[in-house]
N, C-alpha and C. Protein backbone atom coordinates (compact mmCIF):
# COMPACT_ATOMS: atom_id res chain seq x y z
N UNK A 1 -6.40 -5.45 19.78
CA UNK A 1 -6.14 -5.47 18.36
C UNK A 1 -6.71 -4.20 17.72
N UNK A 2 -5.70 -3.86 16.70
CA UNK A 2 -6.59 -2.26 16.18
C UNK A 2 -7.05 -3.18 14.44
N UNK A 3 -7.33 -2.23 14.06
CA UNK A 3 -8.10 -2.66 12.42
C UNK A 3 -7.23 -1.47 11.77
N UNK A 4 -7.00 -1.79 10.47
CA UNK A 4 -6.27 -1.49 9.52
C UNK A 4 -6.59 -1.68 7.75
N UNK A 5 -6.57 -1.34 7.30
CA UNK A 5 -7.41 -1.39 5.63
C UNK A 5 -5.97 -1.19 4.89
N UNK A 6 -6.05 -2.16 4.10
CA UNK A 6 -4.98 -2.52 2.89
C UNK A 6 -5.83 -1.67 1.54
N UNK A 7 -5.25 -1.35 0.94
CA UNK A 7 -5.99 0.05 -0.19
C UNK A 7 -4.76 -0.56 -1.33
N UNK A 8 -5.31 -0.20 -2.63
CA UNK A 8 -4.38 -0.31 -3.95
C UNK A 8 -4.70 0.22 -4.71
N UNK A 9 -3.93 0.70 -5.67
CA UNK A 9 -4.37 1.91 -7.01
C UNK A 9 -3.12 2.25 -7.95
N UNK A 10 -2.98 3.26 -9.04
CA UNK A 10 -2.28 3.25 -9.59
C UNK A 10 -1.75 4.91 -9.51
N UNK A 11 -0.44 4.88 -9.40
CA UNK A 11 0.20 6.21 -9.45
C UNK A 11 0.72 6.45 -10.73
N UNK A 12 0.12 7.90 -11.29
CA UNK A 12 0.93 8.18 -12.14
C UNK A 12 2.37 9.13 -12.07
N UNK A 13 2.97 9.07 -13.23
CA UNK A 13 4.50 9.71 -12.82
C UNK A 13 4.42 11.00 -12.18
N UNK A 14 3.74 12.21 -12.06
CA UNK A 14 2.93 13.06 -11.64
C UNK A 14 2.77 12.79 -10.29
N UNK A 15 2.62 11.68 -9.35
CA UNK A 15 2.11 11.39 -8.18
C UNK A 15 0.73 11.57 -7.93
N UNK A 16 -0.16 11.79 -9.23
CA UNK A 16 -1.57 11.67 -8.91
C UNK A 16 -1.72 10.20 -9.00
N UNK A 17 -2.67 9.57 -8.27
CA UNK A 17 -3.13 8.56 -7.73
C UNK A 17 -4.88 8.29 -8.40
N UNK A 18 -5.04 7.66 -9.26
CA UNK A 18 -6.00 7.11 -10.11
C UNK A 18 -6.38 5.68 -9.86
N UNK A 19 -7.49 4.94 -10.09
CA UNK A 19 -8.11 3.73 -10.72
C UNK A 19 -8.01 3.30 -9.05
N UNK A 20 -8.50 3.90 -8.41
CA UNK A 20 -8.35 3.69 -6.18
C UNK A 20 -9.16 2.39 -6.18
N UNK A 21 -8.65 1.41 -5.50
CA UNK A 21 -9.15 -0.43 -6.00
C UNK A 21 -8.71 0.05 -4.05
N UNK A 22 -9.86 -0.09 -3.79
CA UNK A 22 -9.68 -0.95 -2.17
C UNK A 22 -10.03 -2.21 -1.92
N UNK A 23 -9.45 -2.79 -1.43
CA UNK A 23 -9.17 -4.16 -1.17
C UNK A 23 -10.54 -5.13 -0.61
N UNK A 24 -11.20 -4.32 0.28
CA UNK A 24 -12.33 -4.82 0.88
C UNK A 24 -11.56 -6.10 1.97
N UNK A 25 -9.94 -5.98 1.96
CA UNK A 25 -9.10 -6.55 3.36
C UNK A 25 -9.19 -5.43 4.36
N UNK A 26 -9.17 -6.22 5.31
CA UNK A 26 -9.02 -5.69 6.37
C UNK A 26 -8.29 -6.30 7.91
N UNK A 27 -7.03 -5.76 7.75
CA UNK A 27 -5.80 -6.31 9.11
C UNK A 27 -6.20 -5.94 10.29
N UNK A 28 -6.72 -6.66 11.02
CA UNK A 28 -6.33 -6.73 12.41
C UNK A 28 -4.90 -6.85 13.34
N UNK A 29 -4.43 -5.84 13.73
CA UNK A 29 -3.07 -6.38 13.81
C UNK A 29 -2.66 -5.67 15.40
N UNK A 30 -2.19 -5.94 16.13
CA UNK A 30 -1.52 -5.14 17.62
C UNK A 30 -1.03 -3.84 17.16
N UNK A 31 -0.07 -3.87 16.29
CA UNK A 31 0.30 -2.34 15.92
C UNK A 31 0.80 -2.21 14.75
N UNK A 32 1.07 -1.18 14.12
CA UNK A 32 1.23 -0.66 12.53
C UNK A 32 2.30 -1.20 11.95
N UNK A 33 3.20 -1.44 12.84
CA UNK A 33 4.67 -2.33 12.06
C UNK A 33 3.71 -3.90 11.96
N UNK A 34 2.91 -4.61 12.74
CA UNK A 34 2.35 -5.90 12.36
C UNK A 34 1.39 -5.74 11.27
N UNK A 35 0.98 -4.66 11.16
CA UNK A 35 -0.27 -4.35 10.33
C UNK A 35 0.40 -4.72 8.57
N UNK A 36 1.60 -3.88 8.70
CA UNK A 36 2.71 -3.80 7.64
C UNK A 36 2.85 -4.96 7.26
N UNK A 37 3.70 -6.26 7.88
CA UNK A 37 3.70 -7.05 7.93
C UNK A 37 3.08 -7.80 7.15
N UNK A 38 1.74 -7.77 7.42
CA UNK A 38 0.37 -8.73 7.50
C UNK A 38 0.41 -8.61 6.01
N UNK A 39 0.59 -7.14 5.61
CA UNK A 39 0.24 -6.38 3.92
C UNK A 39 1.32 -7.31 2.89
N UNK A 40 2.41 -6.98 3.51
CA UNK A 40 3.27 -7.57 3.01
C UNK A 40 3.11 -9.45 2.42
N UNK A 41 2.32 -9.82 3.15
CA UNK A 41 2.30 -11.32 2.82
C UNK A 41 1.21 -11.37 2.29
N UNK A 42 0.26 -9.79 1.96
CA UNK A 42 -0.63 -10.29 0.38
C UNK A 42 0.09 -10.15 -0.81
N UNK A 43 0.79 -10.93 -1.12
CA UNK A 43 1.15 -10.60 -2.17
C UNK A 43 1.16 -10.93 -3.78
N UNK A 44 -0.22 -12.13 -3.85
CA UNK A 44 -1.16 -11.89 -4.73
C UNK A 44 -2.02 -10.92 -4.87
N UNK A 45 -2.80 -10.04 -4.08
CA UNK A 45 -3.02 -9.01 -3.85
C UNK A 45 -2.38 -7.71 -4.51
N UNK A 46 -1.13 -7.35 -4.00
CA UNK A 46 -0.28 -6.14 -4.27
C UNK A 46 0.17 -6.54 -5.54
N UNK A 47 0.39 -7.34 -6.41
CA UNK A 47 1.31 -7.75 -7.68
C UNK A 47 -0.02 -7.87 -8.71
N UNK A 48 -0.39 -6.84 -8.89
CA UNK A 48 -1.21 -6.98 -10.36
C UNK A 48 -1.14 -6.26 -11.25
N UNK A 49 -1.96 -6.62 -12.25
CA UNK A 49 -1.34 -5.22 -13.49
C UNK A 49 -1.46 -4.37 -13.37
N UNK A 50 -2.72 -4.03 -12.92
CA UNK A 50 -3.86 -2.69 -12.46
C UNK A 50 -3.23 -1.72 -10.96
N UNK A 51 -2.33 -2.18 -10.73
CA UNK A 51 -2.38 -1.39 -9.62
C UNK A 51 -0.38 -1.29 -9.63
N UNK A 52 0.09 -0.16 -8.98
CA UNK A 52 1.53 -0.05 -8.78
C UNK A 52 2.20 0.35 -7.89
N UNK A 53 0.87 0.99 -7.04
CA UNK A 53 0.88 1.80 -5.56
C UNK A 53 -0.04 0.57 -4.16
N UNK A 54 0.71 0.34 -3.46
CA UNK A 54 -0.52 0.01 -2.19
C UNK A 54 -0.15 0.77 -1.25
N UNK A 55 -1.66 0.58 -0.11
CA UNK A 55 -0.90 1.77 1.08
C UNK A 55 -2.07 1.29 2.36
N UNK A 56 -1.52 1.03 3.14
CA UNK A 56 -2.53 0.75 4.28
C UNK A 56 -2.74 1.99 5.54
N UNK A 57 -4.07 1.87 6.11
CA UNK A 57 -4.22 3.48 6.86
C UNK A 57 -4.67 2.35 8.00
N UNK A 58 -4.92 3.60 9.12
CA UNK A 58 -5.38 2.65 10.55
C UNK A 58 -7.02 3.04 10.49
N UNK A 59 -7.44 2.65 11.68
CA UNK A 59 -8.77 3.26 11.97
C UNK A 59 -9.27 4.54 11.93
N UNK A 60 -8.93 5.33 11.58
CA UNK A 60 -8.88 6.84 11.82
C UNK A 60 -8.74 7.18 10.06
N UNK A 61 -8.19 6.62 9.61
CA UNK A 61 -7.72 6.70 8.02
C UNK A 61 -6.62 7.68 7.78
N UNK A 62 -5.99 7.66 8.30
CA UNK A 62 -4.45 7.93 8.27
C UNK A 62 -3.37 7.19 7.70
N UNK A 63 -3.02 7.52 7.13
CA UNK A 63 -1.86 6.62 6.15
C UNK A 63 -0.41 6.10 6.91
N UNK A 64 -0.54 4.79 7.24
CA UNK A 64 0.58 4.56 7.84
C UNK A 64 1.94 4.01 7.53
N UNK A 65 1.34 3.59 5.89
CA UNK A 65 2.15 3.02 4.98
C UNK A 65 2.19 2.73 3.99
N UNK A 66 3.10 2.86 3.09
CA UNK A 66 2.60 2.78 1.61
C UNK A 66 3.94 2.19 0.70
N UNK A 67 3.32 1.43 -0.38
CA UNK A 67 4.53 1.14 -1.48
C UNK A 67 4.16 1.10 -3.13
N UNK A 68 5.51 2.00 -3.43
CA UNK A 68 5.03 1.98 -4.90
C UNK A 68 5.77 0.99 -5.22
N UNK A 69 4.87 -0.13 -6.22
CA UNK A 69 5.93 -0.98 -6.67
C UNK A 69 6.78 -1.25 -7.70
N UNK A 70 6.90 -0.10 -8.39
CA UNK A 70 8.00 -0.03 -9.87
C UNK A 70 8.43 1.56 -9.78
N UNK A 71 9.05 1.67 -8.49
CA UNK A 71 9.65 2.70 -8.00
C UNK A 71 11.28 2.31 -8.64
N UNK A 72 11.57 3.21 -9.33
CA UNK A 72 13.59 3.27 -10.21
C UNK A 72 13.89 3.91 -8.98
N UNK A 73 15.13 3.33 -9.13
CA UNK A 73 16.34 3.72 -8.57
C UNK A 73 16.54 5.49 -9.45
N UNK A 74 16.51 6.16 -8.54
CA UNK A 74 16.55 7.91 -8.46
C UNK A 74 18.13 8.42 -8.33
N UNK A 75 18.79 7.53 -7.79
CA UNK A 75 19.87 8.35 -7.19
C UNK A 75 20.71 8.47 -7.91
N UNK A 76 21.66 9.74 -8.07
CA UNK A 76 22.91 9.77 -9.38
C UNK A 76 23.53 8.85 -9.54
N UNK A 77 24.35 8.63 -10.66
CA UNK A 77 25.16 7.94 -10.85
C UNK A 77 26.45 8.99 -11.04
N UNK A 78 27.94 7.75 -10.15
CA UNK A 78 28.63 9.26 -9.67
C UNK A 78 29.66 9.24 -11.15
């Protein structure tokens, strides 16, 4: 099993990353797609006012995944 840290904070439109709320979770998981997973089913956790970005790293603190969650639809309209 590797270890994995669930992290949350708020992005501004800018992509600077402010108000860094780590979770004090921590996934144990076989590998980074389960780790994902695991994140995914906090989802009292990830859904709060304070936060709009989560992102989980491995042991090493490398970022293996991340979601903004009031990410618009970007793409033209044709």
């Amino acid at each position: 099993m590797r270890t994995f840290h669930l992290h949350r904070g708020w992005r501004e439109p800018d992509g600077l990353i402010t108000a860094h709320t780590t979770s004090g979770r921590t996934i144990r998981a076989a590998s980074a797609s389960d780790a994902v997973s695991a994140a995914l089913s906090e989802g009292e956790f990830l859904l709060t006012d304070d936060a709009n970005l989560a992102w989980l790293t491995n042991e090493d603190g490398a970022l293996v995944w991340s979601l903004r969650l009031d990410d618009e639809n970007t793409m033209p309209s044709a």
